[in-house]
PDB file of N, CA and C in Angstrom:
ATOM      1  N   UNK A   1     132.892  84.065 -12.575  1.00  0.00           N
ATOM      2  CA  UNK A   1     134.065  83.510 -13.222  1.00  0.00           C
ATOM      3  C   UNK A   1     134.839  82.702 -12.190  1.00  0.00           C
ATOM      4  N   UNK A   2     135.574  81.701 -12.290  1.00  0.00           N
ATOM      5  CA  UNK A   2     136.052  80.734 -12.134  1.00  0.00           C
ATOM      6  C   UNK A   2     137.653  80.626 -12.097  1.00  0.00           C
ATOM      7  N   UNK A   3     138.104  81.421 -11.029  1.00  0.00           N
ATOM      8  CA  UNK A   3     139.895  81.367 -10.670  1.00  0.00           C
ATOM      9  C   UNK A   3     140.490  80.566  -9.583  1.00  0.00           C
ATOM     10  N   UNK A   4     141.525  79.783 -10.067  1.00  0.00           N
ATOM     11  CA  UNK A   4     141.737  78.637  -9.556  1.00  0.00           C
ATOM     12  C   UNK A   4     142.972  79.513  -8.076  1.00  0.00           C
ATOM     13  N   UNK A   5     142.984  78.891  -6.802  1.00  0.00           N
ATOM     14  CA  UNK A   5     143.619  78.946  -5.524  1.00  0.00           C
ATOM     15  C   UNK A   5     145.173  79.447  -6.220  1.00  0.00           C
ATOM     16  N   UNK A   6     145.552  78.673  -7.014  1.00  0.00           N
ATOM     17  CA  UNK A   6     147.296  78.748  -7.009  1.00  0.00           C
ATOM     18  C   UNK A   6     146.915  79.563  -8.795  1.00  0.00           C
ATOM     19  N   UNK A   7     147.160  80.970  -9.012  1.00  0.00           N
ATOM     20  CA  UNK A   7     147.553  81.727  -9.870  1.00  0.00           C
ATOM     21  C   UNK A   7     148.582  82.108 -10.409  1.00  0.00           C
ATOM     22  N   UNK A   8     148.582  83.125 -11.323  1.00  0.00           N
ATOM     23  CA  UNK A   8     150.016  83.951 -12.093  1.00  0.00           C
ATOM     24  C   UNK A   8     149.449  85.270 -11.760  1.00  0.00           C
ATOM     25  N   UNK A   9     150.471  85.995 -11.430  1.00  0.00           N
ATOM     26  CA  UNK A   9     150.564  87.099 -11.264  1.00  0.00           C
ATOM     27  C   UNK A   9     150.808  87.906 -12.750  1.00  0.00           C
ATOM     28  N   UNK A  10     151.214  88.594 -13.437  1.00  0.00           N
ATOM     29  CA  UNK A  10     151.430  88.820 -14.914  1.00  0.00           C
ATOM     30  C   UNK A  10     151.359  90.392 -15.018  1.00  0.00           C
ATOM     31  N   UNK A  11     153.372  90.779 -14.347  1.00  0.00           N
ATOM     32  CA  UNK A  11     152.960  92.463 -14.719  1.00  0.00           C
ATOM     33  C   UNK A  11     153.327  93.355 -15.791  1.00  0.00           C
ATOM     34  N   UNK A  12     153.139  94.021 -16.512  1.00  0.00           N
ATOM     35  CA  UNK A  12     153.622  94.959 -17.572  1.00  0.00           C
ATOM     36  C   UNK A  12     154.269  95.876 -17.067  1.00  0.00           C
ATOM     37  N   UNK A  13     155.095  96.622 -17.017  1.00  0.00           N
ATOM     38  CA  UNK A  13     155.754  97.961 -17.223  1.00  0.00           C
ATOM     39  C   UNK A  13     156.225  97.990 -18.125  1.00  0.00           C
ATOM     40  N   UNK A  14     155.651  99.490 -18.412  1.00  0.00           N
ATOM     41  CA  UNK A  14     155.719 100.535 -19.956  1.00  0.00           C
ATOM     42  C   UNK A  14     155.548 101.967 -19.035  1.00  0.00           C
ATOM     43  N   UNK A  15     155.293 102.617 -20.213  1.00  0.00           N
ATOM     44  CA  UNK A  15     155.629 103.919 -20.356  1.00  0.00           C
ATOM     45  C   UNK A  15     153.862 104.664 -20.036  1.00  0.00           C
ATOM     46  N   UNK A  16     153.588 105.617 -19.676  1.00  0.00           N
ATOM     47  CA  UNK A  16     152.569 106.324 -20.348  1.00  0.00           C
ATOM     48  C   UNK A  16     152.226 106.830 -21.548  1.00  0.00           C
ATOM     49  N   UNK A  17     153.311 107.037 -22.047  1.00  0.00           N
ATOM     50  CA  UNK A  17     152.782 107.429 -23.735  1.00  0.00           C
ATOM     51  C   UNK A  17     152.988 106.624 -24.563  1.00  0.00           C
ATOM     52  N   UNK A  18     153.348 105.042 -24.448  1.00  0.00           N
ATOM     53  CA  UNK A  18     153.664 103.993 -24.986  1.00  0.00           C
ATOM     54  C   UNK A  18     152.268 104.102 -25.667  1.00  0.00           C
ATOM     55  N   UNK A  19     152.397 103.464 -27.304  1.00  0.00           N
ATOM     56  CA  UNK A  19     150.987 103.323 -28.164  1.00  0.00           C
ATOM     57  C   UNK A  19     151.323 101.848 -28.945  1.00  0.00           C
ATOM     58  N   UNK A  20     150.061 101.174 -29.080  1.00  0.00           N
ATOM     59  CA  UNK A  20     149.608  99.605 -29.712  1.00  0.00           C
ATOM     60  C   UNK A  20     148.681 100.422 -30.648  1.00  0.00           C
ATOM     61  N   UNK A  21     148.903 100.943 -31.572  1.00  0.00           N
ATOM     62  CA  UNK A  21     147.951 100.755 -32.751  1.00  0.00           C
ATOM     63  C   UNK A  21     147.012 102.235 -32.868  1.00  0.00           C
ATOM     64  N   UNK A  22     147.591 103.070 -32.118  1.00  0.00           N
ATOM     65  CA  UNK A  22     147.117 104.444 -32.076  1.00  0.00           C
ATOM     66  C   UNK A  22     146.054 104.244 -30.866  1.00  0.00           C
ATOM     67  N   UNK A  23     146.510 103.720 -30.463  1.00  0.00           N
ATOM     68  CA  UNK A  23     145.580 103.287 -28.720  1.00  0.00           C
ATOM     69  C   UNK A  23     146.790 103.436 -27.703  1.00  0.00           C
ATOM     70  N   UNK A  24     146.365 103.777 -26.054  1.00  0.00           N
ATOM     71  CA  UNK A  24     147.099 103.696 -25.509  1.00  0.00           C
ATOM     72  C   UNK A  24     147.854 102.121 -24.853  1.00  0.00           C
ATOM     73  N   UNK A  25     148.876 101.773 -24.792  1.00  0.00           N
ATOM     74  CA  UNK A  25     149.160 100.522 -24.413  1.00  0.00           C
ATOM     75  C   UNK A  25     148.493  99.623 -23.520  1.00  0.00           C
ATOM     76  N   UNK A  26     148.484 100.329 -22.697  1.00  0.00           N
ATOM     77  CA  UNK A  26     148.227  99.865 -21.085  1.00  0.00           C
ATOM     78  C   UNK A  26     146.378  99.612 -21.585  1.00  0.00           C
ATOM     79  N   UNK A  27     145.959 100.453 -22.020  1.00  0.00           N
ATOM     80  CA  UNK A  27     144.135 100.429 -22.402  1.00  0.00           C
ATOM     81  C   UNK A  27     144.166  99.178 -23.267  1.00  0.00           C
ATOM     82  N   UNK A  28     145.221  99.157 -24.203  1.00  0.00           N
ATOM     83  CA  UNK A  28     145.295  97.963 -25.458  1.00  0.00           C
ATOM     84  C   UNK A  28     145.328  96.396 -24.802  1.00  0.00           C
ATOM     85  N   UNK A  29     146.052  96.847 -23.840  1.00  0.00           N
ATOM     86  CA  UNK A  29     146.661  95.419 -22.886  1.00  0.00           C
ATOM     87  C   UNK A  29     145.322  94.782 -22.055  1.00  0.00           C
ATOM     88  N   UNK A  30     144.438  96.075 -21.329  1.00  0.00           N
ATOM     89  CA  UNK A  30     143.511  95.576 -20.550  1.00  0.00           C
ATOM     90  C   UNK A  30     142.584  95.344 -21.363  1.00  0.00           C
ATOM     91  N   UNK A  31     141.897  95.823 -22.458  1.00  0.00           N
ATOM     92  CA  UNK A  31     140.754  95.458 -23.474  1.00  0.00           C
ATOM     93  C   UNK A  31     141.162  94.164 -24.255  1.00  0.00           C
ATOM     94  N   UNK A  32     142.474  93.955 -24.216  1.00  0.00           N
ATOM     95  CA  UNK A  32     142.770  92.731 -25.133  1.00  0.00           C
ATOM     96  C   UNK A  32     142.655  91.107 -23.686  1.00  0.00           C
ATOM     97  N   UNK A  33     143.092  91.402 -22.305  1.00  0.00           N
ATOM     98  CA  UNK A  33     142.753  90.571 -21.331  1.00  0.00           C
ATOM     99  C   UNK A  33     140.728  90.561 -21.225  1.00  0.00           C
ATOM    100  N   UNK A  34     140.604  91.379 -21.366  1.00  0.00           N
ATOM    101  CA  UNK A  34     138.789  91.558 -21.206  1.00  0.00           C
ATOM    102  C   UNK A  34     138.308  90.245 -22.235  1.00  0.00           C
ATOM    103  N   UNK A  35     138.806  90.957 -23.587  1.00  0.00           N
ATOM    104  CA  UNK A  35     138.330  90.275 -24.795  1.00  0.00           C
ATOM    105  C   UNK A  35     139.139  88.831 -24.366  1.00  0.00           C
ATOM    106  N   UNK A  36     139.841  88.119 -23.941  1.00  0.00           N
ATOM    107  CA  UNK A  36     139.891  87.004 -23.512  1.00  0.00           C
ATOM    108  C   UNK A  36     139.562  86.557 -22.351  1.00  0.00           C
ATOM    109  N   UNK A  37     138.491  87.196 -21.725  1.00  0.00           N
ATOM    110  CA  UNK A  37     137.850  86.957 -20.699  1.00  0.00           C
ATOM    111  C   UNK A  37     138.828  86.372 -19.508  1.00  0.00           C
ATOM    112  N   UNK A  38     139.527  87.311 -19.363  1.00  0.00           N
ATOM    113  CA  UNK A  38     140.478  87.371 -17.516  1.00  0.00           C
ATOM    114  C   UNK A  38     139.601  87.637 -16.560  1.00  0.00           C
ATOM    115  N   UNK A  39     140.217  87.165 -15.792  1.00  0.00           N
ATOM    116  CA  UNK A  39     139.556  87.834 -14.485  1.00  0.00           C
ATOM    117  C   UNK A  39     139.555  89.037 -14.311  1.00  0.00           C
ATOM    118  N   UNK A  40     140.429  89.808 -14.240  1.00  0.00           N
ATOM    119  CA  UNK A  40     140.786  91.210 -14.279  1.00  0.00           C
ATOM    120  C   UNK A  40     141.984  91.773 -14.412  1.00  0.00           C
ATOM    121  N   UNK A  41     142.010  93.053 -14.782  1.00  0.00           N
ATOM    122  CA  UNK A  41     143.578  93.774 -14.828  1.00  0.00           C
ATOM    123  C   UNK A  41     143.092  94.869 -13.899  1.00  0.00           C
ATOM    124  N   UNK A  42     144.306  95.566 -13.495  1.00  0.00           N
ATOM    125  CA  UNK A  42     144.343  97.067 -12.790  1.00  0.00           C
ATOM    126  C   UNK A  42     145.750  97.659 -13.581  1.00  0.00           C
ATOM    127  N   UNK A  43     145.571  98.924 -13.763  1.00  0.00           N
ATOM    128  CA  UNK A  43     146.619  99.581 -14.104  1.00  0.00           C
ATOM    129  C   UNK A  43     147.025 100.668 -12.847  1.00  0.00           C
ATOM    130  N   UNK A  44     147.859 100.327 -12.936  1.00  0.00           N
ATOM    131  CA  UNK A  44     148.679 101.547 -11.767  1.00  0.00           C
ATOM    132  C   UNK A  44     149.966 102.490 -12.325  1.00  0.00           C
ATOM    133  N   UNK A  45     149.308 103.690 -11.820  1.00  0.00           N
ATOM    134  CA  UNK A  45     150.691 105.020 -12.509  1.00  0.00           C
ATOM    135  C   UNK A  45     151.240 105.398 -11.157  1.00  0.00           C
ATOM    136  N   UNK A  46     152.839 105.485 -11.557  1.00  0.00           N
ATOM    137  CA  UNK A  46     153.917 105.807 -10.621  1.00  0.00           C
ATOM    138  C   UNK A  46     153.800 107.293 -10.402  1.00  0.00           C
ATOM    139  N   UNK A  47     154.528 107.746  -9.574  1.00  0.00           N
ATOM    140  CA  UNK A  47     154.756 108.929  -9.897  1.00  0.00           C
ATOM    141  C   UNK A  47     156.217 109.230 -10.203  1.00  0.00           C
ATOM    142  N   UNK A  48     157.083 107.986  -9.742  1.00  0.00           N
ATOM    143  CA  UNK A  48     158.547 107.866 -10.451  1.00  0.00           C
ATOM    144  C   UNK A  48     159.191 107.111 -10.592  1.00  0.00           C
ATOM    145  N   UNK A  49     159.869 106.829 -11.340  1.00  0.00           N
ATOM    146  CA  UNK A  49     160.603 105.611 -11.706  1.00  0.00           C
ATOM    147  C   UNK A  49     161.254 105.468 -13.208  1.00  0.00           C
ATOM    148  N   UNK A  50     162.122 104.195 -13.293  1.00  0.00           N
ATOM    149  CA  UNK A  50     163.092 104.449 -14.110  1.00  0.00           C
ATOM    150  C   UNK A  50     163.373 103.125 -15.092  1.00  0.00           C
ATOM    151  N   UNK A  51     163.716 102.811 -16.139  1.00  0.00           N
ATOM    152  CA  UNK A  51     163.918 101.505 -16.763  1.00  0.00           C
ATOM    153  C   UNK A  51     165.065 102.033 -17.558  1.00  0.00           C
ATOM    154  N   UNK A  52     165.096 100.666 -18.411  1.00  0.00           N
ATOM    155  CA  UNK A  52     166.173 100.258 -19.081  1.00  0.00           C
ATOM    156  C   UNK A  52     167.214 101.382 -19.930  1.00  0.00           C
ATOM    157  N   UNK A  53     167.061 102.195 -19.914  1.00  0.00           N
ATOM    158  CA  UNK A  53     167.462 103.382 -20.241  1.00  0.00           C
ATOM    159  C   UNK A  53     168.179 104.506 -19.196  1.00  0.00           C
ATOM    160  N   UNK A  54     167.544 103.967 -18.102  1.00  0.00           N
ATOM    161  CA  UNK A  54     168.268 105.074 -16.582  1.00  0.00           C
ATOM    162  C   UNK A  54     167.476 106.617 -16.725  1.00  0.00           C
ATOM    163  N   UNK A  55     166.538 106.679 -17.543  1.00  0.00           N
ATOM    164  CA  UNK A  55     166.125 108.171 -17.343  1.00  0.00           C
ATOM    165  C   UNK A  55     165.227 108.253 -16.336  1.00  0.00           C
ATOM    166  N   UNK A  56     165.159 108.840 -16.064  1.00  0.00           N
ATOM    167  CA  UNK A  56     164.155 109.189 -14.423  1.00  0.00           C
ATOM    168  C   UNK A  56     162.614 110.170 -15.044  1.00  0.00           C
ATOM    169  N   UNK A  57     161.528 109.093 -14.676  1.00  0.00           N
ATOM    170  CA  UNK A  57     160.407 109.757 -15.210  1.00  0.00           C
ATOM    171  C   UNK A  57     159.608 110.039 -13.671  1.00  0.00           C
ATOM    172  N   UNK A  58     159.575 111.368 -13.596  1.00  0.00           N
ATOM    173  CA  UNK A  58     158.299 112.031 -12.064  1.00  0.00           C
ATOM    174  C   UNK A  58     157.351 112.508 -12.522  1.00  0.00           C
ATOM    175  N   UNK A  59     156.471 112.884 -11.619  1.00  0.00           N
ATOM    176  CA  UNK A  59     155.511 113.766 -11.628  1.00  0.00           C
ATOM    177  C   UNK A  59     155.785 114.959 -11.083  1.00  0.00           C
ATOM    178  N   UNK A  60     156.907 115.207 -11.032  1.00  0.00           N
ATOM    179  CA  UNK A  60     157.529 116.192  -9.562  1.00  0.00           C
ATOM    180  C   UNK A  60     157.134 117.758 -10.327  1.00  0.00           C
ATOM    181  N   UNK A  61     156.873 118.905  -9.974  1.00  0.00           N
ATOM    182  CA  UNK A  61     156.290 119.497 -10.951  1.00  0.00           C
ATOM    183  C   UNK A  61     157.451 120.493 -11.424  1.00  0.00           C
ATOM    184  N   UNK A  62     158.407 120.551 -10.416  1.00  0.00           N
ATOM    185  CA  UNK A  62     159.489 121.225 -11.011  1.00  0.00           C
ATOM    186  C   UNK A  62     159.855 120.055 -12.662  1.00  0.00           C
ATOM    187  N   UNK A  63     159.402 118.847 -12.664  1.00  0.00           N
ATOM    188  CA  UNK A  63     160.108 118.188 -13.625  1.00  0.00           C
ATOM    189  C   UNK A  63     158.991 117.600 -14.061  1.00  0.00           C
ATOM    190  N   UNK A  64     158.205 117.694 -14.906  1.00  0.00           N
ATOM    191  CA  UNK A  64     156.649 117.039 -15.022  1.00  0.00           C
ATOM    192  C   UNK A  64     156.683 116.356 -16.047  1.00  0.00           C
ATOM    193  N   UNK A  65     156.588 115.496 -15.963  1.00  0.00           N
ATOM    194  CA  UNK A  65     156.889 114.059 -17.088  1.00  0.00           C
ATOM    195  C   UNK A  65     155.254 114.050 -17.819  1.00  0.00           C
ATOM    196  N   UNK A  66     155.446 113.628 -19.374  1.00  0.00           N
ATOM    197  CA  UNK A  66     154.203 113.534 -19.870  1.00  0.00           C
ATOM    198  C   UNK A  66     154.252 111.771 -20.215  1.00  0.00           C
ATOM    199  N   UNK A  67     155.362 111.187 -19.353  1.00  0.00           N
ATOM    200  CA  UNK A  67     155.749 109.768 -20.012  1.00  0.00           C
ATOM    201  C   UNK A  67     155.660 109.026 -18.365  1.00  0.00           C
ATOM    202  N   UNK A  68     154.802 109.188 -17.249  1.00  0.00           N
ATOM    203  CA  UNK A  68     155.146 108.446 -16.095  1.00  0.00           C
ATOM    204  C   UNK A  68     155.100 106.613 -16.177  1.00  0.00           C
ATOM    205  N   UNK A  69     155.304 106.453 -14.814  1.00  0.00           N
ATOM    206  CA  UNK A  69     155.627 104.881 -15.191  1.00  0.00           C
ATOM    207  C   UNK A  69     154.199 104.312 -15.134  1.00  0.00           C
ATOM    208  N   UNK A  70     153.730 103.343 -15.501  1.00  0.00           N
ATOM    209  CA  UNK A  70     152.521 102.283 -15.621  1.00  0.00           C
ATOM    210  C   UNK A  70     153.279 101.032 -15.308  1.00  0.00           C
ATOM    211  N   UNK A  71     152.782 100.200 -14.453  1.00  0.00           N
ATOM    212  CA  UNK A  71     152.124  98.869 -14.150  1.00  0.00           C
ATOM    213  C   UNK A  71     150.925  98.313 -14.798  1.00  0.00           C
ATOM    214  N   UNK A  72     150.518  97.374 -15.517  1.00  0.00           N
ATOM    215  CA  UNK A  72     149.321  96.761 -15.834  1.00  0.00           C
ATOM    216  C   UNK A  72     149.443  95.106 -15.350  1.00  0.00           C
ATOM    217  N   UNK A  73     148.733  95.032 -13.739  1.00  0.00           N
ATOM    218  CA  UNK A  73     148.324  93.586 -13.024  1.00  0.00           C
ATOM    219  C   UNK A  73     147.194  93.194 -13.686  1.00  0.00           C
ATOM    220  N   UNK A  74     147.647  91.904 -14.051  1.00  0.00           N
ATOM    221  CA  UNK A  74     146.884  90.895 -14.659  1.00  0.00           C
ATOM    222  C   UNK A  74     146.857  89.489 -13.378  1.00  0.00           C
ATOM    223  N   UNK A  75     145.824  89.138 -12.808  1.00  0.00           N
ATOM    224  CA  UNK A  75     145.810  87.572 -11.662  1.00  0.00           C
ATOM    225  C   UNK A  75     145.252  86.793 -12.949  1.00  0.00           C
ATOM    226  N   UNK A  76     145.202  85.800 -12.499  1.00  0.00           N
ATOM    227  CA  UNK A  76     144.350  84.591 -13.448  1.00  0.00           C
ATOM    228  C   UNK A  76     145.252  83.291 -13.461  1.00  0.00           C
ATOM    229  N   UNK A  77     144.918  82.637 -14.266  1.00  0.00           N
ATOM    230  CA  UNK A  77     145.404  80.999 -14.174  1.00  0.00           C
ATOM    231  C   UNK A  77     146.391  80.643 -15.352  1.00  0.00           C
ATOM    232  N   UNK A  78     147.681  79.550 -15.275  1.00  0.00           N
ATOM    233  CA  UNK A  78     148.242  79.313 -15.769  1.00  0.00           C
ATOM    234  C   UNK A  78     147.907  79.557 -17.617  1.00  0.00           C
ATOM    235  N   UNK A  79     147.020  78.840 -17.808  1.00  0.00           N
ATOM    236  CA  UNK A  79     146.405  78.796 -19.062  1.00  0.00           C
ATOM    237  C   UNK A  79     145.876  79.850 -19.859  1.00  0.00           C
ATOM    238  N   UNK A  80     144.952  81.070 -18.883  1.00  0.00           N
ATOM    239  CA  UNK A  80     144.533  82.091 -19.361  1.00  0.00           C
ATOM    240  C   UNK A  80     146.128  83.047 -19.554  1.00  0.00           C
ATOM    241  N   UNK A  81     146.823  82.946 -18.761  1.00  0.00           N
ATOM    242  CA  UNK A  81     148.041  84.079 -19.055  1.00  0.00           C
ATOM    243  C   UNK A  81     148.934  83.240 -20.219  1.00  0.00           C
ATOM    244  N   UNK A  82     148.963  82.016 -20.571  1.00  0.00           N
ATOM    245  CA  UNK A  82     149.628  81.684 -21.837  1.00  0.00           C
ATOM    246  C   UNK A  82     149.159  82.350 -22.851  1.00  0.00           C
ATOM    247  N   UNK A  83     147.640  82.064 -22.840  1.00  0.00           N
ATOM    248  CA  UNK A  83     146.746  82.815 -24.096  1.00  0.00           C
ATOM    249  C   UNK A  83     147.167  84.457 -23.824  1.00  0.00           C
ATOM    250  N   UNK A  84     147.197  85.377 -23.304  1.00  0.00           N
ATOM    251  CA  UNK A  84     147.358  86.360 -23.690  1.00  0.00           C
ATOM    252  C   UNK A  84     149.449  86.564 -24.202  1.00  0.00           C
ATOM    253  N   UNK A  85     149.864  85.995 -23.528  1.00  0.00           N
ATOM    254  CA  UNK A  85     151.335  85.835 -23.426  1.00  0.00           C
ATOM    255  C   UNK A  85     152.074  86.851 -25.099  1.00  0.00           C
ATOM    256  N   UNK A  86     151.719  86.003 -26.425  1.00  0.00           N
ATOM    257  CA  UNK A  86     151.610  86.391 -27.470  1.00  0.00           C
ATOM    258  C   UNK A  86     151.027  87.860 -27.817  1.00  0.00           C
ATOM    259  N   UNK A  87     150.347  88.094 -27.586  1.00  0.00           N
ATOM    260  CA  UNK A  87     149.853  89.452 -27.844  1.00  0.00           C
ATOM    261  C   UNK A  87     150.667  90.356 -26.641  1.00  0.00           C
ATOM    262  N   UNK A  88     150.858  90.342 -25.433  1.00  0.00           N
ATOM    263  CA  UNK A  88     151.881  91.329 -25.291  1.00  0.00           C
ATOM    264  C   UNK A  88     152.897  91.192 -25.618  1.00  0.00           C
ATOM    265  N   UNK A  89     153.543  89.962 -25.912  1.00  0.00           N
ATOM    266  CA  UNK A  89     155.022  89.817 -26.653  1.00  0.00           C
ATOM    267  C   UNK A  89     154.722  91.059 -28.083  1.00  0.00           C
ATOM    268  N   UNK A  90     153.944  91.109 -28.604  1.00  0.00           N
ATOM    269  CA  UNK A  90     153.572  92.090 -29.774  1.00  0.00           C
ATOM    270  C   UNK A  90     153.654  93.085 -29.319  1.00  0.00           C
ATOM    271  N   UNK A  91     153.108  93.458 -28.525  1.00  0.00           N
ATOM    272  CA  UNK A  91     152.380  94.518 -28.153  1.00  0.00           C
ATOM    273  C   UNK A  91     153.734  95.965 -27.454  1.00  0.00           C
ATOM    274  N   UNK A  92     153.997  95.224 -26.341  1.00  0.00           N
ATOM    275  CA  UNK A  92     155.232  95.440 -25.545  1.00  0.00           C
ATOM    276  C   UNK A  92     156.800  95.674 -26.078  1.00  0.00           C
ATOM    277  N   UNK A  93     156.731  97.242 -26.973  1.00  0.00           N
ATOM    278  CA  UNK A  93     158.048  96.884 -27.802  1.00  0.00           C
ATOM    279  C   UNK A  93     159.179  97.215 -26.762  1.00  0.00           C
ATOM    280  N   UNK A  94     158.921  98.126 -25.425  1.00  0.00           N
ATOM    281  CA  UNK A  94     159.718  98.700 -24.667  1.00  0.00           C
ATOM    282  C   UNK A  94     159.178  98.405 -23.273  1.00  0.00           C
ATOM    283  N   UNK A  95     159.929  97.784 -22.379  1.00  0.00           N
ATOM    284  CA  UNK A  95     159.271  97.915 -21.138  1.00  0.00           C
ATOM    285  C   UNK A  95     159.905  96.386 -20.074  1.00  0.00           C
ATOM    286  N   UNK A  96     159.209  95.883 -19.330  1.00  0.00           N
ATOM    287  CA  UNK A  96     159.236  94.314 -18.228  1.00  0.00           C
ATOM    288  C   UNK A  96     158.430  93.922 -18.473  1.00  0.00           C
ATOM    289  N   UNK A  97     158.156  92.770 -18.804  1.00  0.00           N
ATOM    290  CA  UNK A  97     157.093  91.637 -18.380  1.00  0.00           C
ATOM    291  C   UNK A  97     157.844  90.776 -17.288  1.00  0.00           C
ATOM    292  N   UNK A  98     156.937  90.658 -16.221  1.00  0.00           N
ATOM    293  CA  UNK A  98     157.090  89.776 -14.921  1.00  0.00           C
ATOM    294  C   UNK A  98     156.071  88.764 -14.588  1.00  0.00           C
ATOM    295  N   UNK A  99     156.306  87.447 -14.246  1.00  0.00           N
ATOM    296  CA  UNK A  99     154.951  86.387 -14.105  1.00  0.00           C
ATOM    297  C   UNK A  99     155.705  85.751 -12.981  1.00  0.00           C
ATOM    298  N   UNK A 100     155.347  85.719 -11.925  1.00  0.00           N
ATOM    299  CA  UNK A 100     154.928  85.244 -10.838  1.00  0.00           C
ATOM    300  C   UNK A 100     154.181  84.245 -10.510  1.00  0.00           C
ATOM    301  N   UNK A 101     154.483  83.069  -9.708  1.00  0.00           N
ATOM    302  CA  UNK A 101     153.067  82.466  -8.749  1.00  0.00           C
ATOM    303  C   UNK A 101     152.222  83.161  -7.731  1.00  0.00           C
ATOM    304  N   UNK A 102     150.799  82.916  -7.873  1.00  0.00           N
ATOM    305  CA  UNK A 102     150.441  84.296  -6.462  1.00  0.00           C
ATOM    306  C   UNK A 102     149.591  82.258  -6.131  1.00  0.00           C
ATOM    307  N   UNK A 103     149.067  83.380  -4.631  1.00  0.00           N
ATOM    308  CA  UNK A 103     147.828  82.170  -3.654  1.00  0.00           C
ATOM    309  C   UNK A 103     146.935  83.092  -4.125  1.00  0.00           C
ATOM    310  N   UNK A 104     145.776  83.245  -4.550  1.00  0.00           N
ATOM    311  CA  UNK A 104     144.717  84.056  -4.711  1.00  0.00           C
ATOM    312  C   UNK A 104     143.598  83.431  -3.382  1.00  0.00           C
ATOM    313  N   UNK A 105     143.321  84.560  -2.512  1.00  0.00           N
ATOM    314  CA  UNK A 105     142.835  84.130  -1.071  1.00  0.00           C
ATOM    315  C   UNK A 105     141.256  84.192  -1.443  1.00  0.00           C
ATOM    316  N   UNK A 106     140.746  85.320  -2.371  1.00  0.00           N
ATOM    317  CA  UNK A 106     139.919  85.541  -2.609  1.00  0.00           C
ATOM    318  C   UNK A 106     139.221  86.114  -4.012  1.00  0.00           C
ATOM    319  N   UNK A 107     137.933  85.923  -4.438  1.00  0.00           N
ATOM    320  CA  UNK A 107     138.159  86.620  -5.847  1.00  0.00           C
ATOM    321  C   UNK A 107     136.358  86.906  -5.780  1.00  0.00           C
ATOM    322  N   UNK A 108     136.172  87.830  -5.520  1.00  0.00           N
ATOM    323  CA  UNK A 108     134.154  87.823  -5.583  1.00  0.00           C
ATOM    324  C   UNK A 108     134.083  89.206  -6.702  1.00  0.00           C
ATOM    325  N   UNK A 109     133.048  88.924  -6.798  1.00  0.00           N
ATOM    326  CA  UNK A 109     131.996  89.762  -7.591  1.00  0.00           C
ATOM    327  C   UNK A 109     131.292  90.877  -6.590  1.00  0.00           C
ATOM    328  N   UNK A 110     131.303  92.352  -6.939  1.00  0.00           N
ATOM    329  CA  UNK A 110     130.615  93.225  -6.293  1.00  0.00           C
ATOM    330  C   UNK A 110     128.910  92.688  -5.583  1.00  0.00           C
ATOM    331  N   UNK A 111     128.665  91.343  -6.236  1.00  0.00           N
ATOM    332  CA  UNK A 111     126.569  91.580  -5.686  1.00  0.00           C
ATOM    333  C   UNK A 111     127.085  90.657  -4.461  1.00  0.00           C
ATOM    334  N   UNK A 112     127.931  90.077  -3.869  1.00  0.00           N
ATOM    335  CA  UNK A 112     127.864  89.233  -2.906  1.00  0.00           C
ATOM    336  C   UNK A 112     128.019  87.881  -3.022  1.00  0.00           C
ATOM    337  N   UNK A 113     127.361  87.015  -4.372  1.00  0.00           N
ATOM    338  CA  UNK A 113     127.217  86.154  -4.536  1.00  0.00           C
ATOM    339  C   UNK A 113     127.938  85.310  -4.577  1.00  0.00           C
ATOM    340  N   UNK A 114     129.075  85.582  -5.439  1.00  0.00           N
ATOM    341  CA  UNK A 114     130.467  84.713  -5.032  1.00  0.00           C
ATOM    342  C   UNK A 114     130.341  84.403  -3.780  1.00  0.00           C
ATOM    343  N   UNK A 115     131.539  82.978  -3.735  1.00  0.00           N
ATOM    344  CA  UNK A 115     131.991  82.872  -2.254  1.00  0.00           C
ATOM    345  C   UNK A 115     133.687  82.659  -2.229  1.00  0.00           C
ATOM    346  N   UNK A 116     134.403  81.570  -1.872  1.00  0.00           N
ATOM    347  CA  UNK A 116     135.814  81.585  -1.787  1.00  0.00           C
ATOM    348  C   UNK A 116     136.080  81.402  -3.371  1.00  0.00           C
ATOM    349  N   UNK A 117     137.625  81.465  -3.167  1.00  0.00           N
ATOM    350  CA  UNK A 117     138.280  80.730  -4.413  1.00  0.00           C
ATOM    351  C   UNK A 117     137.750  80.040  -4.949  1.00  0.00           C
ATOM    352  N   UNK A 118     137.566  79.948  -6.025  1.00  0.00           N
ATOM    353  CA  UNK A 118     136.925  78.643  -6.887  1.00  0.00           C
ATOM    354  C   UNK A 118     135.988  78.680  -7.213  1.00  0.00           C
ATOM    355  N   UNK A 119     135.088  79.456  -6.796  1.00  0.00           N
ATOM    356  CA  UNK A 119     133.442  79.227  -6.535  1.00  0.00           C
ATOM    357  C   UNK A 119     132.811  80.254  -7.675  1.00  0.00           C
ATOM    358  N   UNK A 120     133.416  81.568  -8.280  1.00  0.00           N
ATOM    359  CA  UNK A 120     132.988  82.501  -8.710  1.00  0.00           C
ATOM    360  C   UNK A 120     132.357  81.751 -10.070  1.00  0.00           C
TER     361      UNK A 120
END
């Protein structure tokens, strides 16, 4: 696949028990970037943190949250993050969306074959 030097960064924060359709969000978000063929997502869980509301969600076990925080990073190119743009506007009833410029230094494929930017 084919990601251009100057990218978007594109992050979600939600909830862990946030749901799209009796699916989990964050799963809804990355299968719906797949199915538009992104480069990739990663999801990342906090172990604390807090939004628009001020409640404080941990993992701390005196206080064990069944709701921790999620990140879902999306890289890719101007154009591919418009196309998904709409569907998390849907999707995302509670939470941040953040889009960024990134430099993407590098982007390969596990067999080697890739080479720099651009090339995949």
């Amino acid at each position: 696949m084919k990601i251009p030097e100057e990218g978007y960064l594109l992050r979600v924060f939600i909830g862990e028990s946030d749901q799209w359709q009796s699916t989990p969000l964050y799963e809804a978000i990355v299968l719906k970037a797949r199915e538009l063929q992104m480069a990739g997502a990663t999801v990342l869980r906090g172990p604390m943190g807090f939004g628009a509301q001020s409640r404080v969600h941990t993992s701390k076990i005196l206080r064990l949250s069944t709701d921790l925080p999620i990140i879902v990073e999306i890289v890719d190119s101007k154009d591919k993050i418009d196309q998904l743009m709409p569907h998390i506007d849907a999707m995302v009833q509670e939470g941040m969306v953040t889009l960024e410029e990134v430099k993407v230094v590098k982007y390969r494929a596990s067999d080697g074959k890739a080479g720099e930017v651009g090339s995949c």
